[in-house]
PDB file of N, CA and C in Angstrom:
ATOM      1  N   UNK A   1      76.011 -88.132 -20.316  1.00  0.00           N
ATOM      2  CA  UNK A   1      77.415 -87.777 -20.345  1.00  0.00           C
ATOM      3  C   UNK A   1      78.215 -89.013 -19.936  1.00  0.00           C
ATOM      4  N   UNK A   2      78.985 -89.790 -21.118  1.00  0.00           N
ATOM      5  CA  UNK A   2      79.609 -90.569 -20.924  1.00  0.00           C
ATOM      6  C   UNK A   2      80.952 -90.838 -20.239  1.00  0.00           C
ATOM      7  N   UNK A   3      81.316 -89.540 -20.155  1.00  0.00           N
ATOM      8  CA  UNK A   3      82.761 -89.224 -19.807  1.00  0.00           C
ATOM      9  C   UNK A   3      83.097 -87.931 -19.218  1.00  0.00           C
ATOM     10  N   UNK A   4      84.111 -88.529 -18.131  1.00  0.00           N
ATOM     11  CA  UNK A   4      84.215 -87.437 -17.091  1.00  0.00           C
ATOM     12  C   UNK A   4      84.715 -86.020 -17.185  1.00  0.00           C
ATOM     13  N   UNK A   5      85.745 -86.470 -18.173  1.00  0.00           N
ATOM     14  CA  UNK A   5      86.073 -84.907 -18.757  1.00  0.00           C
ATOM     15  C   UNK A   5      84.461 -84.042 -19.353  1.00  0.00           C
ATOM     16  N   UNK A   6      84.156 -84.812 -20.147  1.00  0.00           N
ATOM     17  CA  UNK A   6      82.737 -83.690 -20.719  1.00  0.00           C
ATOM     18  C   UNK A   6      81.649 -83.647 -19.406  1.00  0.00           C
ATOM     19  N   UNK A   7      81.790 -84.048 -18.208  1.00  0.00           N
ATOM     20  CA  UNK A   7      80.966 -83.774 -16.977  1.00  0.00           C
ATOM     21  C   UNK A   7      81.862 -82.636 -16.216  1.00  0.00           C
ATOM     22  N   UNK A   8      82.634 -82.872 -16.389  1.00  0.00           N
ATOM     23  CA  UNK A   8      83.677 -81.519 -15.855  1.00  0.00           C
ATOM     24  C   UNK A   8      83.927 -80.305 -16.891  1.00  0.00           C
ATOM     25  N   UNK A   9      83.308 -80.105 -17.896  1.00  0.00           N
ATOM     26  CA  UNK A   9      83.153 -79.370 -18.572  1.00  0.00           C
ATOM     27  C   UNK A   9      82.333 -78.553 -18.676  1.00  0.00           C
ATOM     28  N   UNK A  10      81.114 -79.314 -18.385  1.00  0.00           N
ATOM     29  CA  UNK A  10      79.504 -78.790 -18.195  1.00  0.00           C
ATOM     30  C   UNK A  10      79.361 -78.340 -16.934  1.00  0.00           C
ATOM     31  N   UNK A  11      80.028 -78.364 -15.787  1.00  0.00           N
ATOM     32  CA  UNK A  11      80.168 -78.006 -14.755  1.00  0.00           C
ATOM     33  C   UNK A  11      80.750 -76.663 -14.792  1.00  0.00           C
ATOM     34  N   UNK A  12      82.195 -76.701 -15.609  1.00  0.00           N
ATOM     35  CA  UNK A  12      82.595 -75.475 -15.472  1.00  0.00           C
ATOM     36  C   UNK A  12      81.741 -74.446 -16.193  1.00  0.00           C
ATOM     37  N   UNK A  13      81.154 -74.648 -17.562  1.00  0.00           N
ATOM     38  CA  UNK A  13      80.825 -73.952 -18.082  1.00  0.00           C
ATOM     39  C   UNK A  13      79.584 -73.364 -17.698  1.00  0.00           C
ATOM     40  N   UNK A  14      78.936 -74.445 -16.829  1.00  0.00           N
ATOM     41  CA  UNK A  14      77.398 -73.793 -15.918  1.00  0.00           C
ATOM     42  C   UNK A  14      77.859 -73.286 -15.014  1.00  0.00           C
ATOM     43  N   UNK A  15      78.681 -73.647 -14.046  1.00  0.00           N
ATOM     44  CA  UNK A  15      78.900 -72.843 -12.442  1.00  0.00           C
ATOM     45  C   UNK A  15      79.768 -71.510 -12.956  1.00  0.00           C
ATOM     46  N   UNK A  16      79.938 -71.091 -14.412  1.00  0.00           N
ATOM     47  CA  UNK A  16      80.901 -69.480 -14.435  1.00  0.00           C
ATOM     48  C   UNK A  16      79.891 -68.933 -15.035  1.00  0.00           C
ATOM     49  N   UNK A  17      78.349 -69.101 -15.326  1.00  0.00           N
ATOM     50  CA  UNK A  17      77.609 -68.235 -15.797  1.00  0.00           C
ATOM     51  C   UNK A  17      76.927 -67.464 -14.893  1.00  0.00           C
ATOM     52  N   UNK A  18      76.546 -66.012 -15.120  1.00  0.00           N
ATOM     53  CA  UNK A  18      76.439 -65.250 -13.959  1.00  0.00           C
ATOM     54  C   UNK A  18      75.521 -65.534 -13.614  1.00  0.00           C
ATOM     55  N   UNK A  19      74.814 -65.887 -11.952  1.00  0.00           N
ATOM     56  CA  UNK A  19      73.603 -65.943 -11.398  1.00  0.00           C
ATOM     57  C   UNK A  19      73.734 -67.361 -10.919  1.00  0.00           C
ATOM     58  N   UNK A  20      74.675 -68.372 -11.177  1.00  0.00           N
ATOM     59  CA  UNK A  20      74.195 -69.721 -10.596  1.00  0.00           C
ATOM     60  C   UNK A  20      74.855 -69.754  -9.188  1.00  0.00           C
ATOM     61  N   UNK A  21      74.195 -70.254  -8.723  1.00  0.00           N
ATOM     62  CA  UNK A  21      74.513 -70.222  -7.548  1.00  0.00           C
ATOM     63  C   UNK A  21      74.930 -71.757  -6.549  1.00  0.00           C
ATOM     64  N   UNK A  22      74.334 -73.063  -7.245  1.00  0.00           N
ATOM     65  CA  UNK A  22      75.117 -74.524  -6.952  1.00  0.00           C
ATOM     66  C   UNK A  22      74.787 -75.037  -8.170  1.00  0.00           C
ATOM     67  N   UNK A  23      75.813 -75.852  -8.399  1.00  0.00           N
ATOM     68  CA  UNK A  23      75.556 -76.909  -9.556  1.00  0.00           C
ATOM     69  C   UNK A  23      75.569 -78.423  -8.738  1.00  0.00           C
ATOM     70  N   UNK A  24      74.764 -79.422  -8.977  1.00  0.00           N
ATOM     71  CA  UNK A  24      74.886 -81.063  -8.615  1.00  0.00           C
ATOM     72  C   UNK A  24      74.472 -81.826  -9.661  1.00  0.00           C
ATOM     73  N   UNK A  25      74.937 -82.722  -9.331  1.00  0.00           N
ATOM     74  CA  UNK A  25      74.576 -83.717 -10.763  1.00  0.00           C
ATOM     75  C   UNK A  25      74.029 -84.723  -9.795  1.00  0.00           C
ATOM     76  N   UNK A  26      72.842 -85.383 -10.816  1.00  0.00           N
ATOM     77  CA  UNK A  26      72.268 -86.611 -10.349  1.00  0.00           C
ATOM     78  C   UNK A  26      72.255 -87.331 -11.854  1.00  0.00           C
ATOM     79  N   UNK A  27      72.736 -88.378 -11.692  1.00  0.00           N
ATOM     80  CA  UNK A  27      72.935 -89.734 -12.917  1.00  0.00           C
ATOM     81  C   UNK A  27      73.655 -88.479 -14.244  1.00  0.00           C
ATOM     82  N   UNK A  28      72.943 -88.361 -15.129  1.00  0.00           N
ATOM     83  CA  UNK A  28      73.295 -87.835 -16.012  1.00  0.00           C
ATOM     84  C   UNK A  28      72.504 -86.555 -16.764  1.00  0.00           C
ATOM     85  N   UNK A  29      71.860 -85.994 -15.006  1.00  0.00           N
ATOM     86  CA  UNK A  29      72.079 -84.646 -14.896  1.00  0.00           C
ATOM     87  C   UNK A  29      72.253 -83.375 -14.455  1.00  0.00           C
ATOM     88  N   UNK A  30      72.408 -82.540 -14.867  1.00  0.00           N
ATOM     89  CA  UNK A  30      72.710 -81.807 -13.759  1.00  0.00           C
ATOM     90  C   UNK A  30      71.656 -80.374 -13.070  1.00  0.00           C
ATOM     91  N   UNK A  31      71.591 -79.892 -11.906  1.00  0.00           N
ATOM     92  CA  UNK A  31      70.593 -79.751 -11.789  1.00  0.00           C
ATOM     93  C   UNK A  31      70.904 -78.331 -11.172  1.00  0.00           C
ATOM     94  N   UNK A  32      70.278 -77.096 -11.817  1.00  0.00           N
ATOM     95  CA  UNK A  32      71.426 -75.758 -11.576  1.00  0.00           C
ATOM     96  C   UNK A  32      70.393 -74.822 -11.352  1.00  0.00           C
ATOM     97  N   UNK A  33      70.897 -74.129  -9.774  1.00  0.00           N
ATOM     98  CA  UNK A  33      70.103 -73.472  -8.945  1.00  0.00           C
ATOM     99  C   UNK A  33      70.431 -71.867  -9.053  1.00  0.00           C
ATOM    100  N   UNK A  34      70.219 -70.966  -9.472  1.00  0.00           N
ATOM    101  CA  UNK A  34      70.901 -69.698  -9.519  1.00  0.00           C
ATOM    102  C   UNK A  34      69.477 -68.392  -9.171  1.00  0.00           C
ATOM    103  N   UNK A  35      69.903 -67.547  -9.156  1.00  0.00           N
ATOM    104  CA  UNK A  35      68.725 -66.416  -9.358  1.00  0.00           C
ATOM    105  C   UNK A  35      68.852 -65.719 -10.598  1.00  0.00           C
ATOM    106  N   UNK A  36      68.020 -65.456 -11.416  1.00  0.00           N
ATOM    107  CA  UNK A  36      68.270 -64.483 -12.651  1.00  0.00           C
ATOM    108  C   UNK A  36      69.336 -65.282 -13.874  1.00  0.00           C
ATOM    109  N   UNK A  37      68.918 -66.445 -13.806  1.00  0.00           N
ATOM    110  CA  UNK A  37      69.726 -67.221 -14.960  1.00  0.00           C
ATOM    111  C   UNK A  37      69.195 -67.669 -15.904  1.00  0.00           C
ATOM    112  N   UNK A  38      69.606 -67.271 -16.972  1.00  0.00           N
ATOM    113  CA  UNK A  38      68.514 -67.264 -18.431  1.00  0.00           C
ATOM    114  C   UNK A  38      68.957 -68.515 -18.865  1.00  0.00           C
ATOM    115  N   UNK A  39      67.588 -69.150 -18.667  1.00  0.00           N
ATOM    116  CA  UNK A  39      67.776 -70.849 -19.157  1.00  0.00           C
ATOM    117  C   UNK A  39      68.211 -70.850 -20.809  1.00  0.00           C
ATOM    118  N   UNK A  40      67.706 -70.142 -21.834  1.00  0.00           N
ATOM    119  CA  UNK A  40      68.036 -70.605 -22.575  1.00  0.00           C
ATOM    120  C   UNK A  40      69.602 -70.321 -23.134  1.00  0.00           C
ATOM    121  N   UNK A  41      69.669 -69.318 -22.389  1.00  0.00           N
ATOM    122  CA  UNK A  41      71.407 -69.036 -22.646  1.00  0.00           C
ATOM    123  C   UNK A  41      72.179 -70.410 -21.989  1.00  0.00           C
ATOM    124  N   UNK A  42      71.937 -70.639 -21.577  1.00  0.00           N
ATOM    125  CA  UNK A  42      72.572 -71.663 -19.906  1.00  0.00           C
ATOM    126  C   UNK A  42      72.456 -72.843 -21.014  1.00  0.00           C
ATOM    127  N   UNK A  43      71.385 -73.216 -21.285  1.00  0.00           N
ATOM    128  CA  UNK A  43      71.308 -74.281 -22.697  1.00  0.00           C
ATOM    129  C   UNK A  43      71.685 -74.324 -23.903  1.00  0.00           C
ATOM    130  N   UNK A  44      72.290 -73.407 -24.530  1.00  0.00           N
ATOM    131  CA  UNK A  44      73.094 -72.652 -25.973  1.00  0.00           C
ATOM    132  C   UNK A  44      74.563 -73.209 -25.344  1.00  0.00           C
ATOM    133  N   UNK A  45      74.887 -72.455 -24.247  1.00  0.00           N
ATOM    134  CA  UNK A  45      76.497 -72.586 -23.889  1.00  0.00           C
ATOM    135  C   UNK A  45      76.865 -73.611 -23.605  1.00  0.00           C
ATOM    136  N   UNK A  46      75.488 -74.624 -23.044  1.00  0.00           N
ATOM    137  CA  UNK A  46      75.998 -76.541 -22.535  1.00  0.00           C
ATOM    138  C   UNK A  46      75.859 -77.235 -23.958  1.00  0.00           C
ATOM    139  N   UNK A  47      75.088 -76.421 -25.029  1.00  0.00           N
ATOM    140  CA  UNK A  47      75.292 -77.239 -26.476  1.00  0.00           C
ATOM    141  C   UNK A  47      76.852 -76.927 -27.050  1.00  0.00           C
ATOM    142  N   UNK A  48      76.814 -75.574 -26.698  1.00  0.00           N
ATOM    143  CA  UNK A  48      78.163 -75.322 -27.536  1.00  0.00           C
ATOM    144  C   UNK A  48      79.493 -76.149 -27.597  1.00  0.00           C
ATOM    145  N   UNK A  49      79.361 -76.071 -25.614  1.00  0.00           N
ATOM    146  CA  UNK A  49      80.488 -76.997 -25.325  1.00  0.00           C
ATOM    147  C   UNK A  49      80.340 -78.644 -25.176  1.00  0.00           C
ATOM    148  N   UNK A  50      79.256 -79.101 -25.173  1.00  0.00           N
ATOM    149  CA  UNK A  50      78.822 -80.453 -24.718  1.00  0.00           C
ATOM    150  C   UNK A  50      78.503 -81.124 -26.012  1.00  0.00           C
ATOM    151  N   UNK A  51      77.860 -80.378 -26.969  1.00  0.00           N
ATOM    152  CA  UNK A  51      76.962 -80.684 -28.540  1.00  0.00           C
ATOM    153  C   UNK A  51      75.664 -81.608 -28.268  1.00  0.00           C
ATOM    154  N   UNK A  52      75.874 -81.344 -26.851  1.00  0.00           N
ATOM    155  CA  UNK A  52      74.058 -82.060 -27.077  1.00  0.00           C
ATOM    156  C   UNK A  52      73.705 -81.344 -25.210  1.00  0.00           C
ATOM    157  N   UNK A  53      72.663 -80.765 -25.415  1.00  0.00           N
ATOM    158  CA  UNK A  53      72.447 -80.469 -24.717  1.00  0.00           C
ATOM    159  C   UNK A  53      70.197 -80.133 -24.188  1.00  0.00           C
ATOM    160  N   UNK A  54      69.606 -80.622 -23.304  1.00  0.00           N
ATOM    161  CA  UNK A  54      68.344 -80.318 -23.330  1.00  0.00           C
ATOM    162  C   UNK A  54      67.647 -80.032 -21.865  1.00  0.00           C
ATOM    163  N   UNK A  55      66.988 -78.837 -22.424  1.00  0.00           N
ATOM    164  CA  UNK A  55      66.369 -78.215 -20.868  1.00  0.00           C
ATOM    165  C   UNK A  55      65.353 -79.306 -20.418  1.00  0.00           C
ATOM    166  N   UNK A  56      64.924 -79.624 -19.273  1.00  0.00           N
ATOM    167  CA  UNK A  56      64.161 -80.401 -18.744  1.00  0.00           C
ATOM    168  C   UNK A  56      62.975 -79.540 -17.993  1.00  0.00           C
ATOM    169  N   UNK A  57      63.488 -78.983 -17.513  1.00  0.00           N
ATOM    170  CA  UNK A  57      62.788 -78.300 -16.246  1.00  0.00           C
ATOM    171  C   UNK A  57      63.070 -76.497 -15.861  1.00  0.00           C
ATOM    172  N   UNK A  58      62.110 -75.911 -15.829  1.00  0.00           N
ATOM    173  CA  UNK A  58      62.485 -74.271 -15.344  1.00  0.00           C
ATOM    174  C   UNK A  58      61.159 -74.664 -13.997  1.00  0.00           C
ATOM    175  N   UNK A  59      61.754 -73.605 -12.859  1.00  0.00           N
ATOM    176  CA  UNK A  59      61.143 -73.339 -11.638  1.00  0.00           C
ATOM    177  C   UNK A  59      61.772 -72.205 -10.992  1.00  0.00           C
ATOM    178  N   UNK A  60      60.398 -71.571 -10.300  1.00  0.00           N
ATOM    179  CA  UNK A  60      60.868 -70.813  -9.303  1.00  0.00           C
ATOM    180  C   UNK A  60      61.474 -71.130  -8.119  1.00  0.00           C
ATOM    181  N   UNK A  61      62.144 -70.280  -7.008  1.00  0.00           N
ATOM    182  CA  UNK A  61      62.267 -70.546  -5.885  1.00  0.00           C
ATOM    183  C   UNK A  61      60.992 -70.825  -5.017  1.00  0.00           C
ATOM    184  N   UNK A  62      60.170 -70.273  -5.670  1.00  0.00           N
ATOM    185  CA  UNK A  62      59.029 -69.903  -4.826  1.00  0.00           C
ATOM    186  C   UNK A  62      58.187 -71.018  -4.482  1.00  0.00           C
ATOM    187  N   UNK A  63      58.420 -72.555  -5.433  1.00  0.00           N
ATOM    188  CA  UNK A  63      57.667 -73.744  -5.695  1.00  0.00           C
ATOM    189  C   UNK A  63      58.008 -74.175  -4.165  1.00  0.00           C
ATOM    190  N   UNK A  64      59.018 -74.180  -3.859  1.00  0.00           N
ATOM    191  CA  UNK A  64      59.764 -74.702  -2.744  1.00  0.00           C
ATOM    192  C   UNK A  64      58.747 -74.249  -1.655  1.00  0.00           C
ATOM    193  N   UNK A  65      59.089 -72.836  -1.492  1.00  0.00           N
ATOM    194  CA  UNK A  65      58.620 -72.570  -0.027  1.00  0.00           C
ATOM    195  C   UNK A  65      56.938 -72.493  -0.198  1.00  0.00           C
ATOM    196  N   UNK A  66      56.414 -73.131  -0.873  1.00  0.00           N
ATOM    197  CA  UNK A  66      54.584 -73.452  -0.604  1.00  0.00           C
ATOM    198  C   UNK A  66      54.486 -74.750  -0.379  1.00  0.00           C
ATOM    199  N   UNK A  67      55.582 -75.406  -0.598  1.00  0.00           N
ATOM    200  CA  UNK A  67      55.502 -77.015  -0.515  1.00  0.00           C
ATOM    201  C   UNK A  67      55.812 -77.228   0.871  1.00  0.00           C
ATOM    202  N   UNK A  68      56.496 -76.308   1.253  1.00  0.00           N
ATOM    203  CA  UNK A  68      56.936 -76.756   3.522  1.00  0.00           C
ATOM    204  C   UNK A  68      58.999 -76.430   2.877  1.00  0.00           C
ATOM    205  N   UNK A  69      59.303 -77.127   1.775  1.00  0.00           N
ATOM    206  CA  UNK A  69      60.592 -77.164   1.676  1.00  0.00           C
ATOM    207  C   UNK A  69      61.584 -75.692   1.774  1.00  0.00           C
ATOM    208  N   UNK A  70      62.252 -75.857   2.064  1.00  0.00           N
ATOM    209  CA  UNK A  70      63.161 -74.376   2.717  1.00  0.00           C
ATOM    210  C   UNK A  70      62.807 -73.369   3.554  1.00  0.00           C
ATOM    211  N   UNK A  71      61.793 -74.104   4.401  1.00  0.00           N
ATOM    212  CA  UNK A  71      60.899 -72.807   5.542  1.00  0.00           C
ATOM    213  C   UNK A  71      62.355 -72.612   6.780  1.00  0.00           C
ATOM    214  N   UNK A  72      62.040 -72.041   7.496  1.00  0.00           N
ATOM    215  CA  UNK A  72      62.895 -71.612   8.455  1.00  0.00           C
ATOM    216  C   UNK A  72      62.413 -72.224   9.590  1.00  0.00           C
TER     217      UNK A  72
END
């Protein structure tokens, strides 16, 4: 994403889909944490509005807490 308007776009259009819960970007991407969020919808709506758009990665929450990360 070359330009800030189309990074502020992809932002809005990921953080109003139901279930996300933070959006952050690292370099040029962004990296979206929700419960019950259907990746490939989430990837249709960042093509629609973005015209290029590609999933990288799906994970559970659950990867986290076997690794030590998010224990209490």
């Amino acid at each position: 994403m070359d330009d800030e308007r189309k990074r502020r776009k992809a932002f809005k259009a990921a953080v109003g889909m139901s279930g996300v819960t933070s959006a952050t970007m690292e370099g040029d991407k962004i990296i979206i944490v929700g419960d019950g969020v259907d990746p490939i919808t989430l990837t249709t709506m960042l093509r629609r509005s973005l015209g290029y758009a590609e999933l990288l990665s799906v994970s559970s929450g659950d990867d986290k807490k076997k690794d030590g990360y998010g224990a209490a």
